[in-house]
N, C-alpha and C. Protein backbone atom coordinates (compact mmCIF):
# COMPACT_ATOMS: atom_id res chain seq x y z
N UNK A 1 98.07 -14.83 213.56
CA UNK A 1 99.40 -15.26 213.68
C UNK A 1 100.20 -14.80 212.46
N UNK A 2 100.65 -13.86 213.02
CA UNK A 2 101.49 -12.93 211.53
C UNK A 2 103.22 -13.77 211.98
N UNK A 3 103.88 -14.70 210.58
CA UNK A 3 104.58 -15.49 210.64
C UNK A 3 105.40 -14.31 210.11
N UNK A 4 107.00 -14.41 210.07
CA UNK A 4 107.77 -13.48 209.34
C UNK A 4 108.79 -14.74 208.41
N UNK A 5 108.82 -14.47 207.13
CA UNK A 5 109.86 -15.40 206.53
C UNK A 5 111.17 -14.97 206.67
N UNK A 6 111.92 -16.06 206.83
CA UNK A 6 113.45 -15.71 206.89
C UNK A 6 113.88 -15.66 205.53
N UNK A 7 115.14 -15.14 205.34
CA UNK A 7 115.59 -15.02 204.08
C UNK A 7 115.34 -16.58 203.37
N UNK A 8 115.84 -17.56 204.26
CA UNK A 8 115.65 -18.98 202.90
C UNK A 8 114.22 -19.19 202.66
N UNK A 9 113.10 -18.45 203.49
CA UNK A 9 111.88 -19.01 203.03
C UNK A 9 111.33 -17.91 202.23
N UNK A 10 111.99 -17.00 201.76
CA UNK A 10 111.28 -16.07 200.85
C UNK A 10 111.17 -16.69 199.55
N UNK A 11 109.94 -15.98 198.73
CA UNK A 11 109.79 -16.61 197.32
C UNK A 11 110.62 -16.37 196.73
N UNK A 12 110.89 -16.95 195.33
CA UNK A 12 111.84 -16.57 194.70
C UNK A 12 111.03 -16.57 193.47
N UNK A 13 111.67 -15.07 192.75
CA UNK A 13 110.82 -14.62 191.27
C UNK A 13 112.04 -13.82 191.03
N UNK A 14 111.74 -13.85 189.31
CA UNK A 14 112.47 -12.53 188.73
C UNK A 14 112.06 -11.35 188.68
N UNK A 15 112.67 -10.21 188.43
CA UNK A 15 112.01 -9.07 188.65
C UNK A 15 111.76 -8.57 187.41
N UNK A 16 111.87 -7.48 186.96
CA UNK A 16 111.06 -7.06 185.63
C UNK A 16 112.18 -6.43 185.14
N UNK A 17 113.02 -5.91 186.03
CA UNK A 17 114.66 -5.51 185.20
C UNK A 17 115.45 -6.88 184.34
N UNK A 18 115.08 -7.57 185.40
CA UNK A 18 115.73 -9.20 185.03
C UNK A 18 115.55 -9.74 183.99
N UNK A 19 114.14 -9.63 183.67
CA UNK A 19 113.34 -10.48 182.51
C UNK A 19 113.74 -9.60 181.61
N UNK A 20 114.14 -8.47 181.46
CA UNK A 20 114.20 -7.25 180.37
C UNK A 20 115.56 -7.90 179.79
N UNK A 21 116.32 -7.57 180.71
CA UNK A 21 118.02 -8.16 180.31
C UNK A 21 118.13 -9.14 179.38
N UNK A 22 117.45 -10.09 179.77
CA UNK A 22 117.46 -11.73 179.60
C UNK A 22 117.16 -11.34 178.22
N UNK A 23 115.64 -10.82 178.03
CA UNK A 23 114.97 -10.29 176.60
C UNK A 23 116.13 -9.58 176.13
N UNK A 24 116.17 -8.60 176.32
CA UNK A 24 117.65 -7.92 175.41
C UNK A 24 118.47 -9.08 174.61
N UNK A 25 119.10 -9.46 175.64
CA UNK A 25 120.38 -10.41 175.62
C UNK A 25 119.67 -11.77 174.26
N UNK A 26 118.30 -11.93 174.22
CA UNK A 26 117.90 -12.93 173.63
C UNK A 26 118.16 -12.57 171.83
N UNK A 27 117.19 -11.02 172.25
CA UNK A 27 116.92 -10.25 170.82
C UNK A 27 118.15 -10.27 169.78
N UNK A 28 119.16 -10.07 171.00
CA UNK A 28 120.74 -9.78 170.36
C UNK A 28 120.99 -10.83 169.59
N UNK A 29 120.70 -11.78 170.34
CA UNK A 29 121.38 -13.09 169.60
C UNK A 29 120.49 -13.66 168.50
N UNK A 30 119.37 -13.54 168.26
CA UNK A 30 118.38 -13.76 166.99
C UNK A 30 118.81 -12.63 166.19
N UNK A 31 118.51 -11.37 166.28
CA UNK A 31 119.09 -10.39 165.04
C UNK A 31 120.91 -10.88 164.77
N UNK A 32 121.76 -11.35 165.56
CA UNK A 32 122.95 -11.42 164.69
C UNK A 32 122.90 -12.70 163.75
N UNK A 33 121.92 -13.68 164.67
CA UNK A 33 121.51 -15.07 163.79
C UNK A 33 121.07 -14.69 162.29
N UNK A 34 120.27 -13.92 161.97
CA UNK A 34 119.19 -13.45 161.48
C UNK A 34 120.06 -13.14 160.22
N UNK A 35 120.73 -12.15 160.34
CA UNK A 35 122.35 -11.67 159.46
C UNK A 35 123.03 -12.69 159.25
N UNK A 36 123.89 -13.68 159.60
CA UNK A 36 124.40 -14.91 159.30
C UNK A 36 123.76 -15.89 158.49
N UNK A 37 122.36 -15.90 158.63
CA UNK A 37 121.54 -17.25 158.12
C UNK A 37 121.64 -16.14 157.00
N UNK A 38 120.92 -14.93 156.42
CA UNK A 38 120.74 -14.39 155.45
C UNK A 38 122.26 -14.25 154.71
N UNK A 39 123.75 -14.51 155.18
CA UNK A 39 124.67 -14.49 154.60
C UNK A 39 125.22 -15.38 153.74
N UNK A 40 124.52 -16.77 155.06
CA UNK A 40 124.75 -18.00 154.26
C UNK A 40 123.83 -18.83 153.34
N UNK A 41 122.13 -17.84 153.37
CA UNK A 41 121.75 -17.96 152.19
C UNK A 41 122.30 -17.61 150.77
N UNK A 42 122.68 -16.17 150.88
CA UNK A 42 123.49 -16.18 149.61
C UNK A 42 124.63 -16.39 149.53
N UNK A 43 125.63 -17.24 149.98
CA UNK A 43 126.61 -17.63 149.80
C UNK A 43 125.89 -19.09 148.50
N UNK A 44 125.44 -20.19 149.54
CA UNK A 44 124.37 -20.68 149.08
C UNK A 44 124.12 -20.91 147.13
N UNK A 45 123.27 -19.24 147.82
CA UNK A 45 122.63 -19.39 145.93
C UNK A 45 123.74 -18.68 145.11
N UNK A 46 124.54 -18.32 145.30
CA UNK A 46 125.16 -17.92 144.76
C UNK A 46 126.59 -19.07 144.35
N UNK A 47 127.18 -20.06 145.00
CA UNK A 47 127.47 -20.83 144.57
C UNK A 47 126.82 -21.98 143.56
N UNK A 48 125.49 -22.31 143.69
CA UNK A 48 124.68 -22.69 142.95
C UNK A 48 125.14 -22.26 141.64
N UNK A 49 125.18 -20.68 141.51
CA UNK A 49 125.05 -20.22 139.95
C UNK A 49 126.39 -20.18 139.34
N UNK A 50 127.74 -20.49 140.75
CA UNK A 50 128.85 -20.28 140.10
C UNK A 50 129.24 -21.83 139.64
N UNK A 51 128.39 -22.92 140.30
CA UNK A 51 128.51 -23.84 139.61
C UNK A 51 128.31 -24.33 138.48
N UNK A 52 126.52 -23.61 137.87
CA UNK A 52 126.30 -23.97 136.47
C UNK A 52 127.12 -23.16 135.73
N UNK A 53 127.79 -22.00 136.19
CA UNK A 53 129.18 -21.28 135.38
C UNK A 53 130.25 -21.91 135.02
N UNK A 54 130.50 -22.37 136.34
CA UNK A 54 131.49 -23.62 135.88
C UNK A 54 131.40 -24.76 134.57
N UNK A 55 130.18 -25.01 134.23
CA UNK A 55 129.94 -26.14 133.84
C UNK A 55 129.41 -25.80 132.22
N UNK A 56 128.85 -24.32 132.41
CA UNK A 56 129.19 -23.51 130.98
C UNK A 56 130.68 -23.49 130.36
N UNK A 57 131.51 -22.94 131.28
CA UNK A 57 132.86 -22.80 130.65
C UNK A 57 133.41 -24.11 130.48
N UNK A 58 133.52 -24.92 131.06
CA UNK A 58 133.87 -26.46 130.67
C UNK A 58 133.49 -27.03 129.57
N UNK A 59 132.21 -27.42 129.42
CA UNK A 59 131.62 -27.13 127.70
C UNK A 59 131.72 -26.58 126.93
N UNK A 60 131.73 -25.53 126.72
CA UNK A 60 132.75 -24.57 125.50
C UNK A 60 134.06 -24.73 125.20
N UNK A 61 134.79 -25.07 126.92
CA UNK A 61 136.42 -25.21 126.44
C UNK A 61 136.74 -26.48 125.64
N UNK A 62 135.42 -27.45 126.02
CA UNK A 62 136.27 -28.36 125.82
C UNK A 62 135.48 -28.95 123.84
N UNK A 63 134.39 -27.80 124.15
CA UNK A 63 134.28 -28.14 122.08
C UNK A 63 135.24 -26.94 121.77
N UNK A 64 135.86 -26.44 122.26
CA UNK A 64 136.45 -25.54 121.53
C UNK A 64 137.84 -26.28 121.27
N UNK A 65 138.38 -26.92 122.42
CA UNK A 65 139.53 -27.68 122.17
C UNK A 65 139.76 -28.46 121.01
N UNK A 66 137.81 -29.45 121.08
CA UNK A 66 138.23 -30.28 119.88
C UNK A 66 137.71 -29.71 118.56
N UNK A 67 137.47 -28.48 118.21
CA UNK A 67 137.09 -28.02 117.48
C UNK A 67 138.18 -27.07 116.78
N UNK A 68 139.40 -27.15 117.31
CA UNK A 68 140.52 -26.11 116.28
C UNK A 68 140.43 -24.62 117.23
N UNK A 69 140.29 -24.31 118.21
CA UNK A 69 140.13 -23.12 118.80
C UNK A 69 138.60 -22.68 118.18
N UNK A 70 137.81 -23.14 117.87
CA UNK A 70 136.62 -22.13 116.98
C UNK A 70 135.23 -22.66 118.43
N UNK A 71 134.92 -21.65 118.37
CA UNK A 71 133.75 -21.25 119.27
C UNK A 71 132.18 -21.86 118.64
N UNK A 72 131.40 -22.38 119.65
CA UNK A 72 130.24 -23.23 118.64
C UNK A 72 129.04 -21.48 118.74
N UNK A 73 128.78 -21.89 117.73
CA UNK A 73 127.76 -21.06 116.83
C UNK A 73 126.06 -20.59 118.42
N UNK A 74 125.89 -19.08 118.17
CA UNK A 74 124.65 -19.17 118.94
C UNK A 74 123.80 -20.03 118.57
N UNK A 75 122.64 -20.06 118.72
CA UNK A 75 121.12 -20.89 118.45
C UNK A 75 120.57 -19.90 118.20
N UNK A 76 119.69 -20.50 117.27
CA UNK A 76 119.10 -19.62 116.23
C UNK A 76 118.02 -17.91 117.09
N UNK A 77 117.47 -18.57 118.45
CA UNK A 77 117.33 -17.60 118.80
C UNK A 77 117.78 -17.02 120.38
N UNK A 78 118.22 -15.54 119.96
CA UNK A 78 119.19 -14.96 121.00
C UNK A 78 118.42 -15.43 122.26
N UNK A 79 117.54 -15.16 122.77
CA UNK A 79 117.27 -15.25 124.18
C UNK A 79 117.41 -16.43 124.50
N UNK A 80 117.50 -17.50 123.90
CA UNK A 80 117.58 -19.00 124.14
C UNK A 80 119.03 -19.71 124.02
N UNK A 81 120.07 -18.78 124.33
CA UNK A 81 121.64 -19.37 124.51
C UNK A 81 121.80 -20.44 125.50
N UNK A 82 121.17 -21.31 126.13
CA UNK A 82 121.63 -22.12 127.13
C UNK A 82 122.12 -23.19 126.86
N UNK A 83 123.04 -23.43 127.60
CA UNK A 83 124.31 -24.54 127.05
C UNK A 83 123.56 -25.76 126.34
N UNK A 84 122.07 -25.99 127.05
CA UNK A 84 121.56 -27.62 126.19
C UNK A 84 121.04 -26.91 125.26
N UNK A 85 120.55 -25.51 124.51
CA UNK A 85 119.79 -24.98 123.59
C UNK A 85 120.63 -25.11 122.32
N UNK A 86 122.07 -25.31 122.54
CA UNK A 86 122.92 -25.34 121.13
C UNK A 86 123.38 -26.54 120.68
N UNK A 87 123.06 -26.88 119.51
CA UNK A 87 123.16 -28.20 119.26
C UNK A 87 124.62 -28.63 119.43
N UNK A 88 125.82 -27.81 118.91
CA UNK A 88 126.70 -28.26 119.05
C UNK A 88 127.20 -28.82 120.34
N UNK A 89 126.84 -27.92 121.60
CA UNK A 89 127.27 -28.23 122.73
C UNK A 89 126.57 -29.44 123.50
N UNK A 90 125.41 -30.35 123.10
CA UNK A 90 124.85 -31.27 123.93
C UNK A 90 125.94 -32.22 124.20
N UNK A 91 126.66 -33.21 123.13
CA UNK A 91 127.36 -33.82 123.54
C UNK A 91 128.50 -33.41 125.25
N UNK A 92 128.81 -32.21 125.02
CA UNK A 92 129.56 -31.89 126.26
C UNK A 92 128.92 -31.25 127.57
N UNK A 93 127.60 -31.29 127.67
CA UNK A 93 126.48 -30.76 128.23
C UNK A 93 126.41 -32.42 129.11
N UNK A 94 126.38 -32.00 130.71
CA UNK A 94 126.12 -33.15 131.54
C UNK A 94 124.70 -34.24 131.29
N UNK A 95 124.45 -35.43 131.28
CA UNK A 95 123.54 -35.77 131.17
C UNK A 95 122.17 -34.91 131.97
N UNK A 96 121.01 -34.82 131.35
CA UNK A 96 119.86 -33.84 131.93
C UNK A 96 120.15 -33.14 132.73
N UNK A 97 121.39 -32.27 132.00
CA UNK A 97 121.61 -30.68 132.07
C UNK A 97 120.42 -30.35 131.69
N UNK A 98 119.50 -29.32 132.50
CA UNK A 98 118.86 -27.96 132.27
C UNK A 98 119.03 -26.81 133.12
N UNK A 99 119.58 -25.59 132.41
CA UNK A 99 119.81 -24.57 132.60
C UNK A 99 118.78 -23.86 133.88
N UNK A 100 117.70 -23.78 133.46
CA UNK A 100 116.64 -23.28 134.36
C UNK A 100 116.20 -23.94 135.68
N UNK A 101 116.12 -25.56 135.58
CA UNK A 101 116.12 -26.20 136.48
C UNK A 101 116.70 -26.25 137.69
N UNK A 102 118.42 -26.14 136.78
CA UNK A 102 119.40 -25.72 138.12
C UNK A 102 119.54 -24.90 138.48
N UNK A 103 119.00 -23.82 138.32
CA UNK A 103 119.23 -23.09 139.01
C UNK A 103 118.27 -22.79 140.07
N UNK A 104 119.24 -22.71 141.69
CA UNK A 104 118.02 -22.91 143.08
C UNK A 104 117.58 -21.64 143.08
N UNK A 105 118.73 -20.27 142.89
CA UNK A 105 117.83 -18.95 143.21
C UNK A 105 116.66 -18.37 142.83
N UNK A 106 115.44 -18.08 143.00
CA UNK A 106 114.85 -17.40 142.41
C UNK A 106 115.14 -15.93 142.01
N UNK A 107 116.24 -15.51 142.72
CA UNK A 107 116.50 -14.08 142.27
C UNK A 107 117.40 -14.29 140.61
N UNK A 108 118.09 -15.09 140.31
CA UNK A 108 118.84 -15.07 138.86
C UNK A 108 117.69 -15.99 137.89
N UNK A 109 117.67 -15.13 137.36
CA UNK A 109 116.41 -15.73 135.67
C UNK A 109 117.26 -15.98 135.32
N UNK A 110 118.46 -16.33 134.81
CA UNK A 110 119.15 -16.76 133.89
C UNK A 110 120.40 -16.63 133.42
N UNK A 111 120.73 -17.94 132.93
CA UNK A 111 122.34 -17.60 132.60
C UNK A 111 122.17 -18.05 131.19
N UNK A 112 123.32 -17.50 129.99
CA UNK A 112 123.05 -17.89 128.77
C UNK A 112 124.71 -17.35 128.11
N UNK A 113 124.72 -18.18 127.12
CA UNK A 113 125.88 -17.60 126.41
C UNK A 113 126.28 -17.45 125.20
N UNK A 114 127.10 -15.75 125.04
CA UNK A 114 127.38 -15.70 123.79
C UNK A 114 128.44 -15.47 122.97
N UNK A 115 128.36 -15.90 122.44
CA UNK A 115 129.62 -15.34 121.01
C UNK A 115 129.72 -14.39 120.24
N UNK A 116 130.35 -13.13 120.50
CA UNK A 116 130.33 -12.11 119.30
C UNK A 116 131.71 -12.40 118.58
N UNK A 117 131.53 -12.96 117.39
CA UNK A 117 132.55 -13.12 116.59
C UNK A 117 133.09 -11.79 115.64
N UNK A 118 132.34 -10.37 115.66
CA UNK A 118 133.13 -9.15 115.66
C UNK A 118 133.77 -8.86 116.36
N UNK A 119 133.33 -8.88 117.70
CA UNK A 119 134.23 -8.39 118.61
C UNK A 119 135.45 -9.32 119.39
N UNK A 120 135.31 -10.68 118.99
CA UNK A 120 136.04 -12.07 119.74
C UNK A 120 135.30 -12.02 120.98
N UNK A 121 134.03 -11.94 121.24
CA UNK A 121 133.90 -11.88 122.84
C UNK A 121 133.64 -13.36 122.80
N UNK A 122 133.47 -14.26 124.13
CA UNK A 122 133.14 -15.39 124.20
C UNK A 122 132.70 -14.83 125.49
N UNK A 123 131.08 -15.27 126.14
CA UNK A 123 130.81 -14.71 127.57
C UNK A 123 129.87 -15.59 127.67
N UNK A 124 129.34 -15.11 129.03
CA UNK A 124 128.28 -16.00 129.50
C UNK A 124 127.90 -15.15 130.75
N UNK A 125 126.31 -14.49 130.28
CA UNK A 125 125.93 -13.23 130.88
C UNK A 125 124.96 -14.18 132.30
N UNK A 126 124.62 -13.48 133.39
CA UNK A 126 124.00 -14.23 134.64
C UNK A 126 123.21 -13.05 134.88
N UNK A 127 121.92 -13.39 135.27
CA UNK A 127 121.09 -11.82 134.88
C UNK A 127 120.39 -12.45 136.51
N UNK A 128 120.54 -11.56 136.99
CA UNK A 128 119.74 -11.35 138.66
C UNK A 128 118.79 -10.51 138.63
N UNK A 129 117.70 -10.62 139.24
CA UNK A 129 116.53 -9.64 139.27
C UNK A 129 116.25 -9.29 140.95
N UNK A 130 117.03 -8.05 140.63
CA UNK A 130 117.02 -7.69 142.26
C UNK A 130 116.49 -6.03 142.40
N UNK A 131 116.07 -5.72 143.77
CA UNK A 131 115.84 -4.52 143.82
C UNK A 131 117.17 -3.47 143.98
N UNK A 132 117.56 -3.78 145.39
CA UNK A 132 118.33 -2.88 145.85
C UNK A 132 119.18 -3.88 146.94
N UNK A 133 119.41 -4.93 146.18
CA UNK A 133 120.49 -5.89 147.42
C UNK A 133 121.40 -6.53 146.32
N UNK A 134 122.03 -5.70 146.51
CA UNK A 134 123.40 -6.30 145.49
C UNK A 134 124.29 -7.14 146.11
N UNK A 135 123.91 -7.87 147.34
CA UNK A 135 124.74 -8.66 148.03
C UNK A 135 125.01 -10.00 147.25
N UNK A 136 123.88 -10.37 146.45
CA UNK A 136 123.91 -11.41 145.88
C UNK A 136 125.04 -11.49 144.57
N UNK A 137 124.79 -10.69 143.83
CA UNK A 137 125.59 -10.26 143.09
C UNK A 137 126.93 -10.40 143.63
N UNK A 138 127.28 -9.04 144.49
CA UNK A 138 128.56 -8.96 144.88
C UNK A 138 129.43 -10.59 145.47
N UNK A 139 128.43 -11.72 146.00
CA UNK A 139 128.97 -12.75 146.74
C UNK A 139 129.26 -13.58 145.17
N UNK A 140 128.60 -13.88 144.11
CA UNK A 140 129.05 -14.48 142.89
C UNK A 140 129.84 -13.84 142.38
N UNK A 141 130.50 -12.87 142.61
CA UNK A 141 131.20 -12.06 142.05
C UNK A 141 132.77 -12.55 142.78
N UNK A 142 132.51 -12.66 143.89
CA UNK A 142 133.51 -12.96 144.59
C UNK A 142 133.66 -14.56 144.67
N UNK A 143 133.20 -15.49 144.61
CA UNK A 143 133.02 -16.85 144.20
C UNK A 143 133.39 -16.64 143.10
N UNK A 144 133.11 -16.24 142.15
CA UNK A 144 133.88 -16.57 140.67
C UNK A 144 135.42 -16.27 140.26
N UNK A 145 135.59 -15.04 140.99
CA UNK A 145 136.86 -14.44 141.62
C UNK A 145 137.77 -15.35 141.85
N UNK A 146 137.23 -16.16 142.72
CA UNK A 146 138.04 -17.00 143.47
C UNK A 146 138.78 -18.16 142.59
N UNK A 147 138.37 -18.41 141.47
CA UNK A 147 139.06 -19.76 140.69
C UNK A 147 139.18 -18.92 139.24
N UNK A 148 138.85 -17.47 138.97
CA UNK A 148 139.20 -16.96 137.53
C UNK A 148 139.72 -15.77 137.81
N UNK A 149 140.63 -15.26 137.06
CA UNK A 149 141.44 -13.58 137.22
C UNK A 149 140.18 -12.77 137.57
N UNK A 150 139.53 -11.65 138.34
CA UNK A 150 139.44 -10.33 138.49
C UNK A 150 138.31 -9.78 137.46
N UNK A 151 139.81 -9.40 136.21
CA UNK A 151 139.09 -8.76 134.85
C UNK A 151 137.99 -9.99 134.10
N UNK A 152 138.44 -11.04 134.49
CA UNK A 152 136.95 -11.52 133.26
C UNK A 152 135.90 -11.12 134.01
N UNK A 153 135.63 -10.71 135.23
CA UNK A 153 134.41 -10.91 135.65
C UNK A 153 133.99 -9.26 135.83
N UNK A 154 132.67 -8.76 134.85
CA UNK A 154 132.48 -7.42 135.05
C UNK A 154 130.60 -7.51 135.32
N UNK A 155 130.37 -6.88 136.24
CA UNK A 155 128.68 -6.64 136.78
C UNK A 155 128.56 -5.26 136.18
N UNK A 156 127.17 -5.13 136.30
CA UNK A 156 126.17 -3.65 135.41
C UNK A 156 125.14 -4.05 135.91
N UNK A 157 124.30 -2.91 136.12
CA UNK A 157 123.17 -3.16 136.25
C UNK A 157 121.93 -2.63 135.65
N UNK A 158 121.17 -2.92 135.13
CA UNK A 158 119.65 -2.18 134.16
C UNK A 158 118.79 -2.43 134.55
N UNK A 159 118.22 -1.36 134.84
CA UNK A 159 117.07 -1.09 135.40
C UNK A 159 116.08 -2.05 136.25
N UNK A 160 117.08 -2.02 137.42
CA UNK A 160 116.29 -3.12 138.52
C UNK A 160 117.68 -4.72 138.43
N UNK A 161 117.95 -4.68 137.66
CA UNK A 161 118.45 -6.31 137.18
C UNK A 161 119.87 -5.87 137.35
N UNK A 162 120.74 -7.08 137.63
CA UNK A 162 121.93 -7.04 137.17
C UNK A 162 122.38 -7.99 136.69
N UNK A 163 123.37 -7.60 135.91
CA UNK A 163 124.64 -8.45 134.94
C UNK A 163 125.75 -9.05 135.34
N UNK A 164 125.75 -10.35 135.48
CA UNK A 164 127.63 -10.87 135.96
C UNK A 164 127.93 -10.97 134.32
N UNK A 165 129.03 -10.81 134.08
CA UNK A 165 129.56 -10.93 132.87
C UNK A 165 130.91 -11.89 133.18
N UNK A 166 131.08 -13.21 132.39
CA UNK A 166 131.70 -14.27 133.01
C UNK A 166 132.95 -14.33 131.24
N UNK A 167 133.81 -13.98 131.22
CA UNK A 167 134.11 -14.03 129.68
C UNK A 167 135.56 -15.23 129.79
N UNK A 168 135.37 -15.63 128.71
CA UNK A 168 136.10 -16.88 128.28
C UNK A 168 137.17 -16.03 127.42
N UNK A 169 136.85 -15.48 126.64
CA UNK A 169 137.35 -14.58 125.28
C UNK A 169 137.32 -13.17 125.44
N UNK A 170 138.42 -12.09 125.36
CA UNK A 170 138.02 -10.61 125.33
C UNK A 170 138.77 -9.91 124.38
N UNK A 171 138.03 -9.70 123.27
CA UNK A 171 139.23 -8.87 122.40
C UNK A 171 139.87 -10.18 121.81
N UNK A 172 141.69 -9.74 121.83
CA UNK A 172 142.60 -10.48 122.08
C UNK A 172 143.10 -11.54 122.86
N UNK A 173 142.60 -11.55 124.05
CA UNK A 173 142.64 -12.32 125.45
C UNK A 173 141.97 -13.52 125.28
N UNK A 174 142.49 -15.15 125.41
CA UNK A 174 141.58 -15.72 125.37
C UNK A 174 141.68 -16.63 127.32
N UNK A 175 141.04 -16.65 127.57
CA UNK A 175 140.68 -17.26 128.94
C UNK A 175 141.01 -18.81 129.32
N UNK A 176 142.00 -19.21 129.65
CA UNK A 176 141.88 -21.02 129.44
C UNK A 176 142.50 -20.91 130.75
């Protein structure tokens, strides 16, 4: 007894063009995800670092205020500029401020700051250890942008690493 199905009793399946589409259409939407989440990671860490920037320049301005315009002194040793490393600046240093702590990125080793009193510089260098994705960079760059002129903010990069250069003081120029 050979039965014949009518159209409503036929099976119903997808076909292999179908399932392809669907896949396409899926892939699309995870790779643009994929780009977004990685955008708003470094938006992210990169606000992170423009915050402890923030909180550098606030402390300096404000011993500098009560200090006669005069800039507090490095610590005795250069690689160790961080805002709680100088004695003068603890008082204006947030309660258990640490420099290293706060910071969430693992791509920036460090922020630190200095005073060249030959040159009047007042800065505060942000050192990223990156290969070849300067996105991070470029997004603190543009976050810092956003609440200070342009010219204080100058990037470089050495060998593998790069430099935000965040300046309070340039030359003649002083930053307030």
């Amino acid at each position: 007894m050979d039965k014949k199905l009518s159209c409503k009793e036929t099976k119903k399946a997808f076909s292999v063009l179908e399932l392809m589409v669907v896949l396409a259409i899926i892939s699309m939407v995870i790779g643009t995800m994929k780009v977004h989440i990685k955008h708003r990671k470094f938006q992210a860490e990169a606000k992170n670092i423009v915050e402890i920037a923030k909180i550098y320049e606030t402390a300096v301005l404000m011993y500098c205020i009560r200090h006669g315009g005069k800039y507090p002194a490095l610590s005795s040793t250069w690689s160790e500029n961080h805002l709680e490393s100088i004695a003068a600046l603890k008082p204006y240093c947030p309660t258990g401020f640490n420099t290293k702590e706060m910071i969430k990125s693992k791509k920036c080793k460090d922020i630190t700051y200095f005073y060249m009193e030959i040159f009047d510089w007042v800065l505060f260098n942000i050192f990223i250890e990156l290969e070849d994705e300067p996105e991070l960079v470029d997004e603190i760059k543009r976050q810092l942008c956003e609440f200070v002129e342009t010219k204080r903010v100058e990037t470089t990069k050495q060998s593998g690493a790069f430099s935000v250069t965040f300046y309070i003081q340039q030359w003649d120029k002083i930053y307030i």
